[in-house]
Protein backbone atom coordinates (compact mmCIF):
# COMPACT_ATOMS: atom_id res chain seq x y z
CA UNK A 1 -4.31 25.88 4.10
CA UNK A 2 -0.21 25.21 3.86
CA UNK A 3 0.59 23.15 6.99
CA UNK A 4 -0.82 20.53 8.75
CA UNK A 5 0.71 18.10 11.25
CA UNK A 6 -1.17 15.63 13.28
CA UNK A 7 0.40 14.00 16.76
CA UNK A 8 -0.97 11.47 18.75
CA UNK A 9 0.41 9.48 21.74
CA UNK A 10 -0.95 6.12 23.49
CA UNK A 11 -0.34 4.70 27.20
CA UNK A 12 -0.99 1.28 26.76
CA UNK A 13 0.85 -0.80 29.69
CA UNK A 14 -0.66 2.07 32.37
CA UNK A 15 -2.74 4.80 32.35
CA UNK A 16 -2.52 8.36 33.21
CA UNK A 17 -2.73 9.57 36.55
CA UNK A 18 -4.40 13.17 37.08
CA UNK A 19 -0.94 14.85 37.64
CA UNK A 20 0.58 13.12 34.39
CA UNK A 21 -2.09 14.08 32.67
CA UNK A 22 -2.00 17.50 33.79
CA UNK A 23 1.80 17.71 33.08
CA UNK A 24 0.67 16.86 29.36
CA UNK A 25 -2.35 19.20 29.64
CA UNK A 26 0.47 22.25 30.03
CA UNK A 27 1.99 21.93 26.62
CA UNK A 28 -1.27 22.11 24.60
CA UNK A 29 -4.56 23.25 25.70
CA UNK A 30 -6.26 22.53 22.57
CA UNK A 31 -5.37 18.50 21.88
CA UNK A 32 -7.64 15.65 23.32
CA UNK A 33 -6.26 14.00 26.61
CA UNK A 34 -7.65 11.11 28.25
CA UNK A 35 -5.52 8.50 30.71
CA UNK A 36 -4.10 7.01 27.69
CA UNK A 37 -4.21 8.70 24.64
CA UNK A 38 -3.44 12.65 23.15
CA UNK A 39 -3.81 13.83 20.09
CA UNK A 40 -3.69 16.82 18.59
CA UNK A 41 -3.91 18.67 15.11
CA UNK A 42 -1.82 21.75 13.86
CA UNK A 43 -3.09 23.66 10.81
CA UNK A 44 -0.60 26.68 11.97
CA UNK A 45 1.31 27.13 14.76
CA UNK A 46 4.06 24.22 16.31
CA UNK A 47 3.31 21.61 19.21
CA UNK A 48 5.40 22.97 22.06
CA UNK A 49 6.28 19.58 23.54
CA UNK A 50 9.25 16.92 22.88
CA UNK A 51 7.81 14.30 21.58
CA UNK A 52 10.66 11.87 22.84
CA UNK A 53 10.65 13.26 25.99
CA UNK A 54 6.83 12.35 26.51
CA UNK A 55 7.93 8.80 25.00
CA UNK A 56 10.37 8.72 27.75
CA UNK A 57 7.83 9.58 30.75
CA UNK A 58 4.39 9.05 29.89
CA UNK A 59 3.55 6.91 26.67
CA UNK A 60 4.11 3.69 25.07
CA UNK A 61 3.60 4.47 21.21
CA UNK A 62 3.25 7.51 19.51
CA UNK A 63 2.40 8.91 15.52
CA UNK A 64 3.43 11.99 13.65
CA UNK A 65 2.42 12.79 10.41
CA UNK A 66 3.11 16.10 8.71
CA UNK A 67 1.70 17.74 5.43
CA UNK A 68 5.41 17.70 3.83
CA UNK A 69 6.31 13.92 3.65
CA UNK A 70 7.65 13.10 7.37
CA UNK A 71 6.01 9.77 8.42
CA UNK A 72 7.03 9.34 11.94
CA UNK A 73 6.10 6.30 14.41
CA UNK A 74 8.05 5.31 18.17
CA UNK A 75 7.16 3.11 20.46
CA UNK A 76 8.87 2.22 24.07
CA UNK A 77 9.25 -0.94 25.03
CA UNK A 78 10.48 -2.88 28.52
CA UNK A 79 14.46 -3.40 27.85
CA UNK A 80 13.92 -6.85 28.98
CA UNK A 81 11.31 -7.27 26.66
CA UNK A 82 13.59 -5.90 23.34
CA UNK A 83 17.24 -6.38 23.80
CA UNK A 84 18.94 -2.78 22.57
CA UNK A 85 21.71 -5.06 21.48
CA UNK A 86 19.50 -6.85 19.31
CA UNK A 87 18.04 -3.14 17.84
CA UNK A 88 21.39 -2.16 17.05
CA UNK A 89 21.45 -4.40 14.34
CA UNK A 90 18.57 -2.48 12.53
CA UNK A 91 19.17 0.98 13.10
CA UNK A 92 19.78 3.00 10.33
CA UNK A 93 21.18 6.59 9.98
CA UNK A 94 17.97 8.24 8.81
CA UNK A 95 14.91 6.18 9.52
CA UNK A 96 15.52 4.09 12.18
CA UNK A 97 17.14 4.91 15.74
CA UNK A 98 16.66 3.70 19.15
CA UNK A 99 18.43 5.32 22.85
CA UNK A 100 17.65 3.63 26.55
CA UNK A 101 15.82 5.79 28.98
CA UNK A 102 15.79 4.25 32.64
CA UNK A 103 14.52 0.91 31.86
CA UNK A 104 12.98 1.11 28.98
CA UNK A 105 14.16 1.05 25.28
CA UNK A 106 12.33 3.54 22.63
CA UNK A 107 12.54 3.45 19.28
CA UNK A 108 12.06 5.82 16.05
CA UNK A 109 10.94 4.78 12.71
CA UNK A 110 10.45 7.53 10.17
CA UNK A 111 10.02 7.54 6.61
CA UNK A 112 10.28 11.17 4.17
CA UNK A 113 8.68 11.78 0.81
CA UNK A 114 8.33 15.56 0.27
CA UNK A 115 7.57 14.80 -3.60
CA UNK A 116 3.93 13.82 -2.83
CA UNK A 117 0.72 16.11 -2.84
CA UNK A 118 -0.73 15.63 1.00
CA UNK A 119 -4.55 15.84 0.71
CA UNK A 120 -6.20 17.32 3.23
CA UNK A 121 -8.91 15.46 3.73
CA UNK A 122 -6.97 12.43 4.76
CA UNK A 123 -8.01 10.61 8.02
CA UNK A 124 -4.83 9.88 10.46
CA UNK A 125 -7.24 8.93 13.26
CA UNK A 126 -7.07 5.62 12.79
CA UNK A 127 -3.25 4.79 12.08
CA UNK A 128 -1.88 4.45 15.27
CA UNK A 129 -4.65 2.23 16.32
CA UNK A 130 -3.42 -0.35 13.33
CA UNK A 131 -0.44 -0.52 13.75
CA UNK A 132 0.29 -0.16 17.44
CA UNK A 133 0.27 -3.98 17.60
CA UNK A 134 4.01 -4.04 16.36
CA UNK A 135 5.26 -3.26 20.06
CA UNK A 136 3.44 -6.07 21.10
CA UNK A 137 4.87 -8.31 18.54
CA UNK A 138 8.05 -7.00 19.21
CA UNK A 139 7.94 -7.56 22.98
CA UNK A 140 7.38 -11.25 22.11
CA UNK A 141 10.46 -11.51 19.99
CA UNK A 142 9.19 -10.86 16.63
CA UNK A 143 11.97 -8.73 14.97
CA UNK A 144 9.89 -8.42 11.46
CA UNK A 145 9.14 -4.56 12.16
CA UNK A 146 12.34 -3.65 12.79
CA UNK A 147 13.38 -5.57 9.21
CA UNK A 148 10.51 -3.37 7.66
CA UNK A 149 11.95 0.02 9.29
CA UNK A 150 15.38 -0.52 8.47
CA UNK A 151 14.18 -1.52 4.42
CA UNK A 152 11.90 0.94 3.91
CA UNK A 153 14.46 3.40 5.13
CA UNK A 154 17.01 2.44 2.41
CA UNK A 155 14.14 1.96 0.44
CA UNK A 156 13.92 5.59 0.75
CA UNK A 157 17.18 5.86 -2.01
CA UNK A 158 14.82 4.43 -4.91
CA UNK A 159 12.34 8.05 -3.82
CA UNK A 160 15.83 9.94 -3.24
CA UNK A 161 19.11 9.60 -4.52
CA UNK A 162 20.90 11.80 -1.98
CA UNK A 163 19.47 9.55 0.31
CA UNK A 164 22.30 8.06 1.19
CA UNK A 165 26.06 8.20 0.31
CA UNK A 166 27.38 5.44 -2.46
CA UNK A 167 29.18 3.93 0.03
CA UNK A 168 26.00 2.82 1.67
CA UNK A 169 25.56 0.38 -1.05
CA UNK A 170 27.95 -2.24 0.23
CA UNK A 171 25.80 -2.04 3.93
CA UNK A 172 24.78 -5.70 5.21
CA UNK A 173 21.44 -5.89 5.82
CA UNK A 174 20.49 -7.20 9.77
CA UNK A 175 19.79 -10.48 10.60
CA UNK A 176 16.43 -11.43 8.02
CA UNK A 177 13.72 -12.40 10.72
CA UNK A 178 11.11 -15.74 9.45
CA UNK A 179 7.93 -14.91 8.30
CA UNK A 180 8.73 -11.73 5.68
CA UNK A 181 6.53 -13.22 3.08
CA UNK A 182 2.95 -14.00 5.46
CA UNK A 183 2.89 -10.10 7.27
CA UNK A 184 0.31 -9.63 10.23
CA UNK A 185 -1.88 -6.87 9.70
CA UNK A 186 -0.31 -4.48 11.66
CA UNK A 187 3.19 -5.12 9.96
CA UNK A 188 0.92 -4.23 6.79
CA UNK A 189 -0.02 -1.42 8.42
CA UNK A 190 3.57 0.03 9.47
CA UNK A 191 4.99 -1.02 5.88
CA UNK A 192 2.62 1.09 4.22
CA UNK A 193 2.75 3.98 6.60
CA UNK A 194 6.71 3.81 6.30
CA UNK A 195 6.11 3.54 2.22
CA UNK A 196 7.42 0.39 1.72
CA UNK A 197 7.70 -0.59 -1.55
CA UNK A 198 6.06 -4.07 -2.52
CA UNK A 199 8.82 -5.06 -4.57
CA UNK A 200 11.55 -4.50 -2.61
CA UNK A 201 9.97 -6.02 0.65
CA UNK A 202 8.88 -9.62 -1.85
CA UNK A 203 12.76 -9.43 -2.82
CA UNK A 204 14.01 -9.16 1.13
CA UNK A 205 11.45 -12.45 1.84
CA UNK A 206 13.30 -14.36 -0.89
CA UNK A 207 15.52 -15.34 1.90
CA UNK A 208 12.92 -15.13 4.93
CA UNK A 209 12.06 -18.84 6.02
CA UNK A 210 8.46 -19.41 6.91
CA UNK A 211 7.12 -18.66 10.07
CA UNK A 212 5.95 -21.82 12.01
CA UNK A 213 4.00 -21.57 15.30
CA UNK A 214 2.21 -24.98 15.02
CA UNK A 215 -0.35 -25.25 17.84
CA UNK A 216 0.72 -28.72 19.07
CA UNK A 217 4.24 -27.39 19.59
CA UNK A 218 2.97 -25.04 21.60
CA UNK A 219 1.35 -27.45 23.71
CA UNK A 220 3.80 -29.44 24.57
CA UNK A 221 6.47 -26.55 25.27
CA UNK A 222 3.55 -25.08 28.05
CA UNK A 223 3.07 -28.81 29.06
CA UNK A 224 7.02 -28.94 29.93
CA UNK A 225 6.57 -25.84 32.09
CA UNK A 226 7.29 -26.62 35.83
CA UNK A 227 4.09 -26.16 37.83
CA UNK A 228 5.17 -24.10 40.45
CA UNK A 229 6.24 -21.63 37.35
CA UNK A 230 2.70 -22.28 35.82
CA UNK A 231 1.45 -21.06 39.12
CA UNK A 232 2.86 -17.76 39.28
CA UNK A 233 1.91 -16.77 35.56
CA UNK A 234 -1.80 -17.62 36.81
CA UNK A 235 -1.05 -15.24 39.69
CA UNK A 236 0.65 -12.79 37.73
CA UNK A 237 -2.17 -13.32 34.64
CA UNK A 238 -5.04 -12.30 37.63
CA UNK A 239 -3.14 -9.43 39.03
CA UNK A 240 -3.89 -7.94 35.51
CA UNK A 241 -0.37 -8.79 34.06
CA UNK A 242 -1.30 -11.15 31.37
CA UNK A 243 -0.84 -8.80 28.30
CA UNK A 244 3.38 -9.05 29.73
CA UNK A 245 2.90 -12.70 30.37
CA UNK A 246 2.08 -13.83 27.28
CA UNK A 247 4.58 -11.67 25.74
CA UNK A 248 7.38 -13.47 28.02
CA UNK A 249 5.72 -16.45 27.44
CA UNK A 250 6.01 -16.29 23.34
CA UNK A 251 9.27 -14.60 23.60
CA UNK A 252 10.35 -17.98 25.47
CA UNK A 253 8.74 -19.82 23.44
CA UNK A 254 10.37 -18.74 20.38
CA UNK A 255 13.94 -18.75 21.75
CA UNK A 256 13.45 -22.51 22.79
CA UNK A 257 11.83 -23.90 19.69
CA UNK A 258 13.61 -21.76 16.67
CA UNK A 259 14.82 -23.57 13.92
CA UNK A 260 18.76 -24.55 14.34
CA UNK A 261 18.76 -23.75 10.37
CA UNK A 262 21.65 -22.03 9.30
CA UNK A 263 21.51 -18.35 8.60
CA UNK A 264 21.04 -17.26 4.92
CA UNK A 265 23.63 -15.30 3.50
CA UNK A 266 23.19 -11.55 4.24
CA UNK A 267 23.11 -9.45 0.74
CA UNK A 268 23.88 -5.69 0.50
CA UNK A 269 21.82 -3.04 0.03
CA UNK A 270 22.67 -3.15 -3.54
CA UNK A 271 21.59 -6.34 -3.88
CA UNK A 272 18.51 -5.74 -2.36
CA UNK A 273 17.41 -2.40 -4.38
CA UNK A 274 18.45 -3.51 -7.79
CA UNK A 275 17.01 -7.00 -7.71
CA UNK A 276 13.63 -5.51 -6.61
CA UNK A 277 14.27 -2.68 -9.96
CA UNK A 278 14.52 -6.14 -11.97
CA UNK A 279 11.32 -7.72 -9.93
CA UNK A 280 9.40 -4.29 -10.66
CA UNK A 281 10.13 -4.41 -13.92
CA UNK A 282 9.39 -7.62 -14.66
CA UNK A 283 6.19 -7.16 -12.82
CA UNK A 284 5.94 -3.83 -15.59
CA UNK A 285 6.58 -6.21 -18.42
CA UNK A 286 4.29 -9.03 -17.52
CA UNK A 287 1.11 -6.67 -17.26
CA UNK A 288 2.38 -4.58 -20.20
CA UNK A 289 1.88 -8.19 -22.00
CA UNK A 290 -1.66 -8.94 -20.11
CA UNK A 291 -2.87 -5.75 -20.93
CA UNK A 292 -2.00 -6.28 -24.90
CA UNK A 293 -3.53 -9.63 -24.90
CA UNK A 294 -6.23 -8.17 -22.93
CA UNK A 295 -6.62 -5.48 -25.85
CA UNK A 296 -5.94 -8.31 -28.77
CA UNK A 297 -8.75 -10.35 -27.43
CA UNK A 298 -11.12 -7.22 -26.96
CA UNK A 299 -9.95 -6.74 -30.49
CA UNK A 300 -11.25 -9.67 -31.91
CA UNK A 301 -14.51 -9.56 -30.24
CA UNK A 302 -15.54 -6.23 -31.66
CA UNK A 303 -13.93 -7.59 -35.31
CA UNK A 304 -16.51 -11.18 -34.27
CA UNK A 305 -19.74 -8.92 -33.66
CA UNK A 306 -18.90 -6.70 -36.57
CA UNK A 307 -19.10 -9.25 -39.14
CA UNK A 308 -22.16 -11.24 -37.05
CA UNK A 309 -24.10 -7.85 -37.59
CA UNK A 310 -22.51 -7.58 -41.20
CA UNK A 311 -23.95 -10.91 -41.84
CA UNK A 312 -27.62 -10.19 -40.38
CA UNK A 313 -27.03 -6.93 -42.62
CA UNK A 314 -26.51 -8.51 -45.64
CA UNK A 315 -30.06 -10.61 -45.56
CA UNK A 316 -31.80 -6.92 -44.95
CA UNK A 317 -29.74 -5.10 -47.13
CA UNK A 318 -32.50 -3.08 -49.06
CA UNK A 319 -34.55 -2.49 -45.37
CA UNK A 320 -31.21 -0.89 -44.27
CA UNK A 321 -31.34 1.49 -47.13
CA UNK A 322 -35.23 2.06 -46.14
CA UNK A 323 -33.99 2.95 -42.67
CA UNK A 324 -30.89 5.34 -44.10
CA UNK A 325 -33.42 7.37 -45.98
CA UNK A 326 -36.09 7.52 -43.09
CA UNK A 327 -33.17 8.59 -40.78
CA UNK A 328 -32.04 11.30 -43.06
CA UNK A 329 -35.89 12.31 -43.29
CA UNK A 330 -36.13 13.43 -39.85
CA UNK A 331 -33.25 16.61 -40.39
CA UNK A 332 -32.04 15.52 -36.90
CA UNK A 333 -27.66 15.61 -35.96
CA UNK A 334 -28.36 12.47 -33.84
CA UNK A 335 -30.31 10.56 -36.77
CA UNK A 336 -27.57 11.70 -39.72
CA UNK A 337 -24.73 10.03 -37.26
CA UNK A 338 -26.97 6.79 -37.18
CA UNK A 339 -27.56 6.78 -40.97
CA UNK A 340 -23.72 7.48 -41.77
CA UNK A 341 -22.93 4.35 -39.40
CA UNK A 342 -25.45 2.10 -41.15
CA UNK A 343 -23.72 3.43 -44.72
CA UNK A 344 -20.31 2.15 -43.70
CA UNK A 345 -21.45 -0.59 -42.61
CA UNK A 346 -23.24 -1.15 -46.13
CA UNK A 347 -20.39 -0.07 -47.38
CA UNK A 348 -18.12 -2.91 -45.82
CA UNK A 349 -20.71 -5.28 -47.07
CA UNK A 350 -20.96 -4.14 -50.32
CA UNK A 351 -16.71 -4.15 -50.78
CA UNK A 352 -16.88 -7.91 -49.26
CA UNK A 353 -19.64 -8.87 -51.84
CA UNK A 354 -18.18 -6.98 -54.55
CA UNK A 355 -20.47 -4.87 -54.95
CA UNK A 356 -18.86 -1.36 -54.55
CA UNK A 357 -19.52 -0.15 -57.81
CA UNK A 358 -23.32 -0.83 -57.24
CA UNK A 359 -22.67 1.45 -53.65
CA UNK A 360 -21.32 4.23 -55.37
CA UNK A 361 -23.89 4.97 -57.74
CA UNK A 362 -26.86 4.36 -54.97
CA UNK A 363 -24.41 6.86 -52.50
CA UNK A 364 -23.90 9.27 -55.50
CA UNK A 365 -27.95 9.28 -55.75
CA UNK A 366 -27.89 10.07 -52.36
CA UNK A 367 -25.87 12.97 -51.74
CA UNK A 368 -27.60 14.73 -55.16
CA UNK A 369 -31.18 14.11 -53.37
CA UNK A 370 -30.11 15.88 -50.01
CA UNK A 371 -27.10 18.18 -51.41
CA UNK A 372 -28.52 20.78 -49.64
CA UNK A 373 -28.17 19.01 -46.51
CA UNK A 374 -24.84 20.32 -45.38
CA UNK A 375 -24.71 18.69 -42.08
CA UNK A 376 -25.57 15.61 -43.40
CA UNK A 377 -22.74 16.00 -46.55
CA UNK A 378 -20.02 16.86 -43.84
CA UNK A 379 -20.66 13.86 -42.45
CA UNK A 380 -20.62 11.70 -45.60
CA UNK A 381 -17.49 13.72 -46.35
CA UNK A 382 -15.53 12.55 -42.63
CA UNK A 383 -16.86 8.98 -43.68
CA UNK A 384 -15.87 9.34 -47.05
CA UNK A 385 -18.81 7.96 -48.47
């Protein structure tokens, strides 16, 4: 099997009617289709639709995965829900892109790795599920996805280095949204889709101020809503409009209580991709050193139990010469690998007592009484014994 690609789309402000659905039904007969979802799987062949011309008519988020590295994710969005202006600021030329259709806004964010082995027995069901929250997110003013796109895409020049022209490493990066350091789980989720890499996104929160929501702030800014505007979210809220009401609401909410904190510097891309090379290497460095600690101290316990069963050897020595020659008795492979262990450990004993001399001649008795024994001798021989 040498191709695979997976699509799937979701309508999540409005369903599906039956004509829309049938309009959908006409470009593939074999994919799943239900008022507000599609998906399909390709192990040959080519979907014959246009994916961004579905976004632009019929659904709100869609997922595209491929078996040769493309990572693809879009979502639309109400225009006055995500300013394009604002989007501008994060679009990239590969990786992140957004047009205006009508009244809505749709974006792109893709992310390439052909160096990978796909396996075939991945799962995609259940990606577009996690991180589908980001348009909602978004719609309330959170601009920490669109930070993650736009990274992860010039992230892509640590994978790649014809990613991007040298001149690309004196790019600004876009306004640094709060809250880069304490991700919600379907941020996570799009990060690791788009193959974000750890270190680079902990160096881009370095600047990232903390994202405060306090619940008593939020209080008091609905308390200091006018009621007659408090009336027609409730009407709006039982018309079945409250998923867009809240986003309004928090999208509000955030413009009138954001910190007046001045902006933090903005660094280049260079900046951004070598620090997080230093961070990752320190990161390489620091378990390098756990790991030889790790190995010292594992070390020292075997060298600990060695002479604890060296010492409980040494009041049985004579037994443990009983035991070599009853061991040797039995003419088995897994009995002579037991007696040659117990005769270096004797053997370690008898060089701490200084006694070696006295080892010799009882090993040099040994090896004339079973000389014939050459399974056994090969072994003394590896042990040198």
């Amino acid at each position: 099997m040498s191709e695979y690609q997976y699509y799937e789309f979701l309508a999540i402000d409005r369903p599906l009617d039956d004509s829309e659905q049938a309009a959908v039904r006409s470009l593939s007969t074999r994919a799943r289709i239900t008022s507000t979802s599609f998906v399909n799987e390709y192990h040959w062949g080519d979907f014959k639709g246009d994916p961004r011309h579905l976004m632009e008519r019929y659904y709100d988020a869609h997922l595209y995965l491929a078996n040769w590295g493309t990572h693809q994710v879009m979502f639309r969005l109400p225009c006055d829900l995500l300013d394009p202006e604002a989007v501008e600021d994060y679009c990239t030329d590969d990786g992140v892109s957004a047009w205006v259709t009508g009244e809505f806004i749709v974006l792109s964010l893709s992310s390439e790795d052909d160096a990978g082995d796909f396996d075939f027995d991945y799962e995609p069901q259940a990606l577009l599920s996690a991180i589908a929250g980001v348009r909602a997110e978004l719609a309330a003013g959170d601009l920490r996805p669109l930070y993650l796109a736009w990274l992860a895409a010039y992230g892509t020049w640590e994978r790649d280095e014809d990613a991007f022209d040298d001149e690309a490493n004196d790019d600004l990066e876009p306004p640094v949204p709060p809250g880069l350091g304490t991700l919600t789980a379907p941020q996570r989720a799009l990060a690791d889709f788009l193959r974000l890499d750890d270190a680079l996104l902990a160096t881009a929160a370095e600047t990232s101020p903390p994202l405060d929501e306090a619940a008593d702030d939020l209080s008091a800014w609905v308390a200091g809503l006018p009621v007659a505007e408090k009336d027609l979210l409730l009407a709006r809220v039982m018309r079945g409009e409250a998923a867009r009401a809240r986003m309004e609401l928090l999208r509000r909410f955030r413009g009138d209580t954001a910190p007046a904190a001045p902006a933090p510097a903005r660094r280049t891309v260079a900046d951004l991709l070598d620090n997080a090379a230093g961070r990752r290497a320190a990161g390489e460095r620091r378990l390098a050193a756990k790991r030889a600690e790790d190995e010292a101290r594992r070390e020292q316990a075997r060298l600990d139990a060695r002479e604890q069963r060296l010492d409980e050897l040494a009041r049985e020595a004579e037994a443990a010469w009983s035991r070599v020659e009853a061991m040797i008795a039995t003419r088995k492979p897994a009995e002579y690998d037991a007696a040659v262990t117990l005769l270096t450990d004797l053997q370690t004993l008898a060089e701490r007592g200084g006694q070696y001399d006295t080892f010799t001649l009882r090993t040099i008795r040994l090896r004339h009484t079973h000389a014939r024994k050459s399974s056994l001798i090969e072994r003394l021989d590896r042990a040198r014994i």
